[in-house]
PDB file of N, CA and C in Angstrom:
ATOM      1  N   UNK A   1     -37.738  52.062 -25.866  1.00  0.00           N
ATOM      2  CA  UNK A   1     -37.977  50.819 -25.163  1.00  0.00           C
ATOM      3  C   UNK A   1     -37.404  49.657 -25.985  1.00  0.00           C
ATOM      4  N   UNK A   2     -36.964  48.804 -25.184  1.00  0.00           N
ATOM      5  CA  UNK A   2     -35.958  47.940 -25.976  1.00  0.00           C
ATOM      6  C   UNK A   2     -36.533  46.667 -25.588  1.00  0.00           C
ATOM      7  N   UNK A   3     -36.927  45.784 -26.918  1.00  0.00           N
ATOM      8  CA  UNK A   3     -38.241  44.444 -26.684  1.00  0.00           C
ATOM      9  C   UNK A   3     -36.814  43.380 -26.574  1.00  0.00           C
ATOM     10  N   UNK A   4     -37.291  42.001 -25.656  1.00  0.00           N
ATOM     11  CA  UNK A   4     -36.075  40.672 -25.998  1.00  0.00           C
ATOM     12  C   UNK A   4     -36.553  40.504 -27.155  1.00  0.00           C
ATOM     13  N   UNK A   5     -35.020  39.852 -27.574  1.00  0.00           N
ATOM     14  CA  UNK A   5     -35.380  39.237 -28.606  1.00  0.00           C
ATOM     15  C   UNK A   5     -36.219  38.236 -29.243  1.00  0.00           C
ATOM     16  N   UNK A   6     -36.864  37.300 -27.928  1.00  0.00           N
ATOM     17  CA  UNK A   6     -37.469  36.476 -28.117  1.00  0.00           C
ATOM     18  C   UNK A   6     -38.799  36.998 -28.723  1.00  0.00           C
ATOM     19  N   UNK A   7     -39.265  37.753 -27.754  1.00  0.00           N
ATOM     20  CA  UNK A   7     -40.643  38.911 -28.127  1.00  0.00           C
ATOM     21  C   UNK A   7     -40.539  39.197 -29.659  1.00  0.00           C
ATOM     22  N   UNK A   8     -39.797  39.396 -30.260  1.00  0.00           N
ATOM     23  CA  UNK A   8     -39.705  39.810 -31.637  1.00  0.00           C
ATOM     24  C   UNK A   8     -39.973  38.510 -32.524  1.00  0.00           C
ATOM     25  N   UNK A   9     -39.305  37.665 -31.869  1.00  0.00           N
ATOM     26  CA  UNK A   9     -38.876  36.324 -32.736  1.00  0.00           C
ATOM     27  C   UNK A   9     -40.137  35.708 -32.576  1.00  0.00           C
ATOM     28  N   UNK A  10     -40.776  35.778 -31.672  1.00  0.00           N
ATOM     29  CA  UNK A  10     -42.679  34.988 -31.892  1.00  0.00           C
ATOM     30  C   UNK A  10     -43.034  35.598 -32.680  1.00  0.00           C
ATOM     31  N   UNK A  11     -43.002  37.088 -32.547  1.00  0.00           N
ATOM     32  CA  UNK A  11     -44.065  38.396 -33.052  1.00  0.00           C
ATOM     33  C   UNK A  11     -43.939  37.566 -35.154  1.00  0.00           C
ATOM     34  N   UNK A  12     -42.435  37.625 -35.409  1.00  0.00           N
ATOM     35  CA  UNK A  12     -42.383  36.857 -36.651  1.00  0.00           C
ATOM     36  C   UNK A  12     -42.306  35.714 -37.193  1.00  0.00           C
ATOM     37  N   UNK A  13     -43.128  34.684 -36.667  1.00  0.00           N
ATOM     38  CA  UNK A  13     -42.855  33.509 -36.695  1.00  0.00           C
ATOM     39  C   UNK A  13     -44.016  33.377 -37.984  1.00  0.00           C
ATOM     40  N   UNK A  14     -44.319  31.870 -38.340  1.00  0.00           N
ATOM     41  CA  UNK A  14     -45.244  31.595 -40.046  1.00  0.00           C
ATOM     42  C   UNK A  14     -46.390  31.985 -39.253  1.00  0.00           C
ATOM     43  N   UNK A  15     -46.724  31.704 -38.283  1.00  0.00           N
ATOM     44  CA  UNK A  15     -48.224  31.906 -37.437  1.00  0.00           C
ATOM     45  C   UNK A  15     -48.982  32.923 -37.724  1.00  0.00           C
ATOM     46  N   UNK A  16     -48.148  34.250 -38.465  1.00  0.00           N
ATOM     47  CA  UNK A  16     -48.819  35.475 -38.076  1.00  0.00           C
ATOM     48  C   UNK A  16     -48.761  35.544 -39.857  1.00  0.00           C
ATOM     49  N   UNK A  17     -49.741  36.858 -40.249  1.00  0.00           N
ATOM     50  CA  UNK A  17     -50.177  36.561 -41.474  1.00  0.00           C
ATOM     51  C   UNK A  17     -48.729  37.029 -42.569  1.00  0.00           C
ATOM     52  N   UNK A  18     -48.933  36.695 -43.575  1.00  0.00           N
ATOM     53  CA  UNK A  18     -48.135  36.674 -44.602  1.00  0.00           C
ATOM     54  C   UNK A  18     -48.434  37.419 -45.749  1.00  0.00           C
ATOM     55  N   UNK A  19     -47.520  38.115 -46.573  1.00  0.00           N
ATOM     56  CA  UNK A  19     -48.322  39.001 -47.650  1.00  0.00           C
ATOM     57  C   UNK A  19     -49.205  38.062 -48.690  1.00  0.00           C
ATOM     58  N   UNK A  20     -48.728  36.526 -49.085  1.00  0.00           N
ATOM     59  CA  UNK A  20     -49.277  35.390 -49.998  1.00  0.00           C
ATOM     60  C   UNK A  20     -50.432  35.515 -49.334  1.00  0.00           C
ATOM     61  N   UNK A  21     -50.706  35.448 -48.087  1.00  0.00           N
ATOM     62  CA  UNK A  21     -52.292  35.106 -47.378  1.00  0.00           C
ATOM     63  C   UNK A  21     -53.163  35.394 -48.197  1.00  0.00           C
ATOM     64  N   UNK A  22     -53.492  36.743 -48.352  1.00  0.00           N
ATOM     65  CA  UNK A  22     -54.177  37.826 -49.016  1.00  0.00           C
ATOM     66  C   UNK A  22     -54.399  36.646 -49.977  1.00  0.00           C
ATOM     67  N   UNK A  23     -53.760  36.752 -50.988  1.00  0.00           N
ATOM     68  CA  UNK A  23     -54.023  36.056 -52.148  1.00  0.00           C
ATOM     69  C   UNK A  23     -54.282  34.765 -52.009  1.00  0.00           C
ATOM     70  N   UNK A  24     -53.835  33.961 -51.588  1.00  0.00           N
ATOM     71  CA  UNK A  24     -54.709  32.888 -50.869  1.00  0.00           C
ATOM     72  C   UNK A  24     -55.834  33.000 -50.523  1.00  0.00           C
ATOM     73  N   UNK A  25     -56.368  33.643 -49.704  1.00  0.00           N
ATOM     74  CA  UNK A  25     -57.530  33.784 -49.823  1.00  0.00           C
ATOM     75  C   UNK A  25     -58.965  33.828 -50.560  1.00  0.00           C
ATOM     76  N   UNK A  26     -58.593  34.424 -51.384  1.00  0.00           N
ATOM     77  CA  UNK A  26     -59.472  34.298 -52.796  1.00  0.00           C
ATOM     78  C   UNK A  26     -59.157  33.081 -53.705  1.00  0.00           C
ATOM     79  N   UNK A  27     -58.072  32.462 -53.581  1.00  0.00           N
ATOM     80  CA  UNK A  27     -58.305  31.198 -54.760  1.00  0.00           C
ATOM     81  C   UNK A  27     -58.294  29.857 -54.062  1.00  0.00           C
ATOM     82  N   UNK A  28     -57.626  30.055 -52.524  1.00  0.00           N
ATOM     83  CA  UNK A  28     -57.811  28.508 -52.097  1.00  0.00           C
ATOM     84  C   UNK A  28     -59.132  28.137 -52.039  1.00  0.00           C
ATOM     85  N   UNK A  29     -59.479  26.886 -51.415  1.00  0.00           N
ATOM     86  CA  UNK A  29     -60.600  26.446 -51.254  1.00  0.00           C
ATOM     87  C   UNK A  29     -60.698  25.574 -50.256  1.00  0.00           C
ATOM     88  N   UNK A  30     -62.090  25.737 -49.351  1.00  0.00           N
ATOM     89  CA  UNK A  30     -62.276  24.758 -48.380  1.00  0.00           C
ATOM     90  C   UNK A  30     -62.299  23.455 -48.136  1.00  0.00           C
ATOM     91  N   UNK A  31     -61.352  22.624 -48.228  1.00  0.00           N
ATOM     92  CA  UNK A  31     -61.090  21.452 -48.247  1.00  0.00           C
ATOM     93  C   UNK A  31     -61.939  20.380 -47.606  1.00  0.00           C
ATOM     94  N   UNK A  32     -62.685  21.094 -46.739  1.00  0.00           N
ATOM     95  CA  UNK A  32     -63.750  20.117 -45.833  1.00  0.00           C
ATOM     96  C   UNK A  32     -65.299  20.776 -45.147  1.00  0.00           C
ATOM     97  N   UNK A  33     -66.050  20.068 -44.708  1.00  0.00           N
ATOM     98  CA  UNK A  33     -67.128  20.712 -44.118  1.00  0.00           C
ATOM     99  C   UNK A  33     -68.279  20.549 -44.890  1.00  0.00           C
ATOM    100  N   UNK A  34     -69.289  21.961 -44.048  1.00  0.00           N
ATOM    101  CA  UNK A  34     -70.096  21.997 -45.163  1.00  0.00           C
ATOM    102  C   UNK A  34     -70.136  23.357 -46.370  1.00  0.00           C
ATOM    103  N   UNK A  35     -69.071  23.429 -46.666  1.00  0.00           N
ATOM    104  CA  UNK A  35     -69.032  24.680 -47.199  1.00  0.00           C
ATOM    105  C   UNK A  35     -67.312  24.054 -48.124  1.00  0.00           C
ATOM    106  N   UNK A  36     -67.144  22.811 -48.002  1.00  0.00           N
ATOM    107  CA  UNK A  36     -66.215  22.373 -49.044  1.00  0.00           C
ATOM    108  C   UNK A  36     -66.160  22.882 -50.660  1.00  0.00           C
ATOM    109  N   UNK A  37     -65.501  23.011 -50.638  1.00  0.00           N
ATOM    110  CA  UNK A  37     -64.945  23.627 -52.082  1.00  0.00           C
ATOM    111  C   UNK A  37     -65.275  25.026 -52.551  1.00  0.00           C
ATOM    112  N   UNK A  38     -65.766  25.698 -51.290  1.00  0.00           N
ATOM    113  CA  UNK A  38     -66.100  27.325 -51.744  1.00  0.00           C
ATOM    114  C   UNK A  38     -64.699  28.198 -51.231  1.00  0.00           C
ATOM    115  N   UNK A  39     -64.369  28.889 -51.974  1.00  0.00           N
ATOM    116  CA  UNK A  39     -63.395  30.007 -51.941  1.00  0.00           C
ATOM    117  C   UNK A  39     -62.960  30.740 -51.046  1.00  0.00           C
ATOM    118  N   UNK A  40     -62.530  30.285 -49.995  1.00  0.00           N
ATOM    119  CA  UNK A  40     -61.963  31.243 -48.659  1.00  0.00           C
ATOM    120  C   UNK A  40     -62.631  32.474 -48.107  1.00  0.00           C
ATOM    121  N   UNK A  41     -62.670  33.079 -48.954  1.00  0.00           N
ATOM    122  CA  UNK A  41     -62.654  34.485 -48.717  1.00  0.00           C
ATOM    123  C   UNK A  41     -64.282  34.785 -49.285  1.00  0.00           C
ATOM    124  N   UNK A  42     -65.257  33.973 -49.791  1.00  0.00           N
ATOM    125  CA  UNK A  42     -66.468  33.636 -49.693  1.00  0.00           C
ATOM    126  C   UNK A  42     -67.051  33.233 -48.769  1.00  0.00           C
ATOM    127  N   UNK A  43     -66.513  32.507 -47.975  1.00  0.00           N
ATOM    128  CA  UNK A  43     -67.634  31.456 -47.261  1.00  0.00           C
ATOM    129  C   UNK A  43     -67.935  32.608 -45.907  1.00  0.00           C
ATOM    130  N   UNK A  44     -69.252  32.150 -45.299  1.00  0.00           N
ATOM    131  CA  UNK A  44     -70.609  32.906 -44.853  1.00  0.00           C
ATOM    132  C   UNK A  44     -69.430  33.535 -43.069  1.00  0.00           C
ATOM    133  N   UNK A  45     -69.956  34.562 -42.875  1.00  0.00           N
ATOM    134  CA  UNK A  45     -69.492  35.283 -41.414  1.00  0.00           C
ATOM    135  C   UNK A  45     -69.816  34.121 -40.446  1.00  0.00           C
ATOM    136  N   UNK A  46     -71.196  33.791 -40.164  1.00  0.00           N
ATOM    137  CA  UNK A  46     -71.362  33.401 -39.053  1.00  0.00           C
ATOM    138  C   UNK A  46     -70.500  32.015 -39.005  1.00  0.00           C
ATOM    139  N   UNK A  47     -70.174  31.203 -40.617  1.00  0.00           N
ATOM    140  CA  UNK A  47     -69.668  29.814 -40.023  1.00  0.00           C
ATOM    141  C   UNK A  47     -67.818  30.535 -39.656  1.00  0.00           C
ATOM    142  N   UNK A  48     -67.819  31.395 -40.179  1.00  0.00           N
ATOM    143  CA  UNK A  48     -66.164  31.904 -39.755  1.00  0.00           C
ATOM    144  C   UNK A  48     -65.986  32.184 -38.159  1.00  0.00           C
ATOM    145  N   UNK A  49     -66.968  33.009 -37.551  1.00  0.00           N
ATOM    146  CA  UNK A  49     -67.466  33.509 -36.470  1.00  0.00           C
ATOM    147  C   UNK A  49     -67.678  31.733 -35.406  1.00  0.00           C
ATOM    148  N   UNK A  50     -68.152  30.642 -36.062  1.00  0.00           N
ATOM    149  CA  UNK A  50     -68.513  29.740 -35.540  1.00  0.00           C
ATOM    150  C   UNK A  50     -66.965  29.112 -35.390  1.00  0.00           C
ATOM    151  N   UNK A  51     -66.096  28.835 -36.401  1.00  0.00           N
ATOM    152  CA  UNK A  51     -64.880  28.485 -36.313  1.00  0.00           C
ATOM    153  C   UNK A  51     -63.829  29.472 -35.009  1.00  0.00           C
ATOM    154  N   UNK A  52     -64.187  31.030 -34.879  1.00  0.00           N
ATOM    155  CA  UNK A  52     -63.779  31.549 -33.765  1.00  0.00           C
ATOM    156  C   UNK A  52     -63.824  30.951 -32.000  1.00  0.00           C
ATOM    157  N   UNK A  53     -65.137  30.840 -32.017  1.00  0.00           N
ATOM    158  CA  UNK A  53     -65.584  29.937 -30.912  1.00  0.00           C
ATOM    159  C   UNK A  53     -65.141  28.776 -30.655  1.00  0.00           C
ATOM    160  N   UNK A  54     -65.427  28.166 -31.255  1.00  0.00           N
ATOM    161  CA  UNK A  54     -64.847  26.372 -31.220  1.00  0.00           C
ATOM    162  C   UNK A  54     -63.292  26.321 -31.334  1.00  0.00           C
ATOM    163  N   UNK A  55     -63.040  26.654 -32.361  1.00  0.00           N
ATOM    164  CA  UNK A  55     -61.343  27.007 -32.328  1.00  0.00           C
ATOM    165  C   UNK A  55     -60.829  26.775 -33.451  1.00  0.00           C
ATOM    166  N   UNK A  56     -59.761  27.058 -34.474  1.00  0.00           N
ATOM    167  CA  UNK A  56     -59.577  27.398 -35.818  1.00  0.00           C
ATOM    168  C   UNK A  56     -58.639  25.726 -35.592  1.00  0.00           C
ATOM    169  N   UNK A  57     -58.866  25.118 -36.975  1.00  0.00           N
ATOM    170  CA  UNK A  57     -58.268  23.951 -37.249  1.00  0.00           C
ATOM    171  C   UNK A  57     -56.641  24.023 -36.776  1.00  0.00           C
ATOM    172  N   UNK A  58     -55.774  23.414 -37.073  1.00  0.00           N
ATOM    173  CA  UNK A  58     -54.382  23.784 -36.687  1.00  0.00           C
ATOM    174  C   UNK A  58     -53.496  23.746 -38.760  1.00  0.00           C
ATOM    175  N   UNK A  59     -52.672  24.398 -38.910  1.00  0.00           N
ATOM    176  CA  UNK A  59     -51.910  23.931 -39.677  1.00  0.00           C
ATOM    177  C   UNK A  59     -52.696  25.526 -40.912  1.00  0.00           C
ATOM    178  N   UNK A  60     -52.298  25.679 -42.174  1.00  0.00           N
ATOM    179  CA  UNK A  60     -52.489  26.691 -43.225  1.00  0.00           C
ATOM    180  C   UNK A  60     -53.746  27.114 -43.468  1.00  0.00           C
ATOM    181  N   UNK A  61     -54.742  26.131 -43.509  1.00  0.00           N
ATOM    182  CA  UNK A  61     -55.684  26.012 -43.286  1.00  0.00           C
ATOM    183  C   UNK A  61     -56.346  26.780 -42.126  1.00  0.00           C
ATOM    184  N   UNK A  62     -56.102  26.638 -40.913  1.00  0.00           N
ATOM    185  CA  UNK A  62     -56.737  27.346 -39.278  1.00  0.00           C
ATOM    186  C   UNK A  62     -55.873  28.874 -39.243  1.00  0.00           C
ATOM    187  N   UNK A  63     -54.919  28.864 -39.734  1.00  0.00           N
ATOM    188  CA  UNK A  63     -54.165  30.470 -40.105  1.00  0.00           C
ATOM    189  C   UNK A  63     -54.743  31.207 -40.944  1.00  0.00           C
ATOM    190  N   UNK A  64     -55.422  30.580 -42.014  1.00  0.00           N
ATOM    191  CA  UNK A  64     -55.956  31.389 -43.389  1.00  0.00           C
ATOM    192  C   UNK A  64     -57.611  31.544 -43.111  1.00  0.00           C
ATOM    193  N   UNK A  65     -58.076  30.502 -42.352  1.00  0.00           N
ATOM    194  CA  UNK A  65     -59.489  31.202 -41.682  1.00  0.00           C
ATOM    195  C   UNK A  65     -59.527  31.872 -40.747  1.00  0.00           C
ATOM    196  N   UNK A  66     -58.736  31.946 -39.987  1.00  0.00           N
ATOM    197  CA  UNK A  66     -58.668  33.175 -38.683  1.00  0.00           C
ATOM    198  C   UNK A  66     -58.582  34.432 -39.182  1.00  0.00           C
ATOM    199  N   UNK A  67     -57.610  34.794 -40.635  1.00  0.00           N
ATOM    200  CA  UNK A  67     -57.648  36.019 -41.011  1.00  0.00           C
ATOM    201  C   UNK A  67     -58.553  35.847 -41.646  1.00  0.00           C
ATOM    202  N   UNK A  68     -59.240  35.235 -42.187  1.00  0.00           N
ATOM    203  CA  UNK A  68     -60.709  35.515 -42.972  1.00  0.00           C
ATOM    204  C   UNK A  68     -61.277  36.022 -42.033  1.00  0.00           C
ATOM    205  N   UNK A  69     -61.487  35.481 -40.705  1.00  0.00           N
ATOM    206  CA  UNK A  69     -62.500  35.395 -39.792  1.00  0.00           C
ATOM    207  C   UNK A  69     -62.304  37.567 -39.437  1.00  0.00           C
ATOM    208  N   UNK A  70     -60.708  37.516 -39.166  1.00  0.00           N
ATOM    209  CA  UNK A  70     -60.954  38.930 -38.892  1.00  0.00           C
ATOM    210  C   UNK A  70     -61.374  39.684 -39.667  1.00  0.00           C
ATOM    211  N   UNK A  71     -60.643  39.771 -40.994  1.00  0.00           N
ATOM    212  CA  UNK A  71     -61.097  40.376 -41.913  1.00  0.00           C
ATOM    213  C   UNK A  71     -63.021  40.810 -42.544  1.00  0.00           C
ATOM    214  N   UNK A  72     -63.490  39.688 -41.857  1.00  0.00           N
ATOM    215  CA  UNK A  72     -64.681  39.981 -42.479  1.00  0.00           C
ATOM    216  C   UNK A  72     -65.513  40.466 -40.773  1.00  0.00           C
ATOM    217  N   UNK A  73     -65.055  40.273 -39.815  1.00  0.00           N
ATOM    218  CA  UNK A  73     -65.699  40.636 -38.581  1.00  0.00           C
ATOM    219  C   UNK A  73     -65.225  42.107 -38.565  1.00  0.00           C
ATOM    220  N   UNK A  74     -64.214  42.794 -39.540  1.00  0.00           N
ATOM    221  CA  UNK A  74     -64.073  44.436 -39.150  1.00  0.00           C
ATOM    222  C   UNK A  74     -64.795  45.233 -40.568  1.00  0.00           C
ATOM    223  N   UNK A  75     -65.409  43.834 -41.094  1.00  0.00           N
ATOM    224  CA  UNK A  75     -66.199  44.630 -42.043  1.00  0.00           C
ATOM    225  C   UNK A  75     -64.931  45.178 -43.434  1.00  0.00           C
ATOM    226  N   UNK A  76     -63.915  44.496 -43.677  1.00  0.00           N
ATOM    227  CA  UNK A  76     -62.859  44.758 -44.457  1.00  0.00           C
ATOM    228  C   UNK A  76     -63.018  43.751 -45.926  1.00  0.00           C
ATOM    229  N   UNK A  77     -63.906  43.171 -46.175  1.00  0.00           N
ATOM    230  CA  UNK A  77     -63.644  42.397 -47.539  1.00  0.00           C
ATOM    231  C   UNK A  77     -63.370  42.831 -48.763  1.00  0.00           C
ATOM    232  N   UNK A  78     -63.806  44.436 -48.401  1.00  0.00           N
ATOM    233  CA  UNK A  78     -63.294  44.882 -50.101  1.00  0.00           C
ATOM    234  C   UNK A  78     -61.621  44.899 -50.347  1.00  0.00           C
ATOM    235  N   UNK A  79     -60.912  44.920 -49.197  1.00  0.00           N
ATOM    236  CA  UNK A  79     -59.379  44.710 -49.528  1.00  0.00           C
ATOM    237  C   UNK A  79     -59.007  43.505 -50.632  1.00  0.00           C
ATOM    238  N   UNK A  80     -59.854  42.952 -50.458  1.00  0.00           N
ATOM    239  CA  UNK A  80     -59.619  41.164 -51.462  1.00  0.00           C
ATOM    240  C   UNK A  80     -59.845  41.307 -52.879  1.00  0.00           C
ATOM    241  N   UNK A  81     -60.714  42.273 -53.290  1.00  0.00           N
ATOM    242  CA  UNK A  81     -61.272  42.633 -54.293  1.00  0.00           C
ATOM    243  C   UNK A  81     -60.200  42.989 -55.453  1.00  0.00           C
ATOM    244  N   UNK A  82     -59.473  43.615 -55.306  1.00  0.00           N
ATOM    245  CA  UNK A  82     -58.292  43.660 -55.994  1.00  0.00           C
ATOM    246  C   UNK A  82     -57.675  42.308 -56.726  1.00  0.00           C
ATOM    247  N   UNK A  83     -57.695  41.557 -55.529  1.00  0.00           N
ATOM    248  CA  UNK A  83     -57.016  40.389 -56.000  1.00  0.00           C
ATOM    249  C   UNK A  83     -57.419  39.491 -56.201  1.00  0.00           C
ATOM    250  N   UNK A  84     -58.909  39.273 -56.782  1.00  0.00           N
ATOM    251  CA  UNK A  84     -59.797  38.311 -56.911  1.00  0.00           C
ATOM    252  C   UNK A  84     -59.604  38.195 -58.501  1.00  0.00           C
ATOM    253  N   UNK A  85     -59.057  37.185 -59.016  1.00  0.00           N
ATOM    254  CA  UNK A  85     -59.425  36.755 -60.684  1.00  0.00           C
ATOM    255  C   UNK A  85     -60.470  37.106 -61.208  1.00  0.00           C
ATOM    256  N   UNK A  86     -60.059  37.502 -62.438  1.00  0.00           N
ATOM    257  CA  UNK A  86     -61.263  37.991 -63.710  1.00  0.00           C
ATOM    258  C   UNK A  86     -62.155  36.750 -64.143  1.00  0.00           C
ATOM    259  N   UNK A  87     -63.071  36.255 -63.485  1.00  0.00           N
ATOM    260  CA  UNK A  87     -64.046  34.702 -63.924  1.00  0.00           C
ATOM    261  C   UNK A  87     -63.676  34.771 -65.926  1.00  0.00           C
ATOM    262  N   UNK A  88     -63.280  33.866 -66.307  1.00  0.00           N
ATOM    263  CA  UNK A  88     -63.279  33.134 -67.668  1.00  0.00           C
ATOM    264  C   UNK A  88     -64.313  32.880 -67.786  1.00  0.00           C
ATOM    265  N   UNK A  89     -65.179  33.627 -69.416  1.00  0.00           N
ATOM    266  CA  UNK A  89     -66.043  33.568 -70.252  1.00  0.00           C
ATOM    267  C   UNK A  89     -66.005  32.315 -71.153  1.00  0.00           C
TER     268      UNK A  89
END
């Protein structure tokens, strides 16, 4: 089966996740709210789950919580674990 090209060309556009994501995840930080300045890939299911509903911000930010959002709704967070920094003693 032979896809247009266009079909391909959305399928890879910045929108969709990125291998950096991952790692992003664990060190960015929430820039706003009530859960400002906690670690992506920390902050609580239900406010991720709440951002599903209402609708994910627009721009790096609303891309990098949507895959949080999936990631932790299939029950997958230990994938991050790997790439989470060693906390400084």
């Amino acid at each position: 089966m032979e896809y247009p090209a266009s079909a391909i060309e959305s399928f890879l556009t910045p929108r969709h996740m990125q291998p950096q994501d991952l790692e992003l995840l664990v060190t960015r930080e929430m820039p706003f709210g009530k859960h400002k300045g906690r670690i992506i890939a920390d902050l609580p299911g239900n406010y991720l789950n709440w951002f599903a509903r209402e609708g994910f911000p627009k721009a790096e930010i609303g891309r990098l919580l949507a895959l949080m959002q999936e990631i932790d709704h299939n029950g997958l967070k230990e994938i991050l674990a790997p790439l989470r920094q060693p906390k400084a003693r």
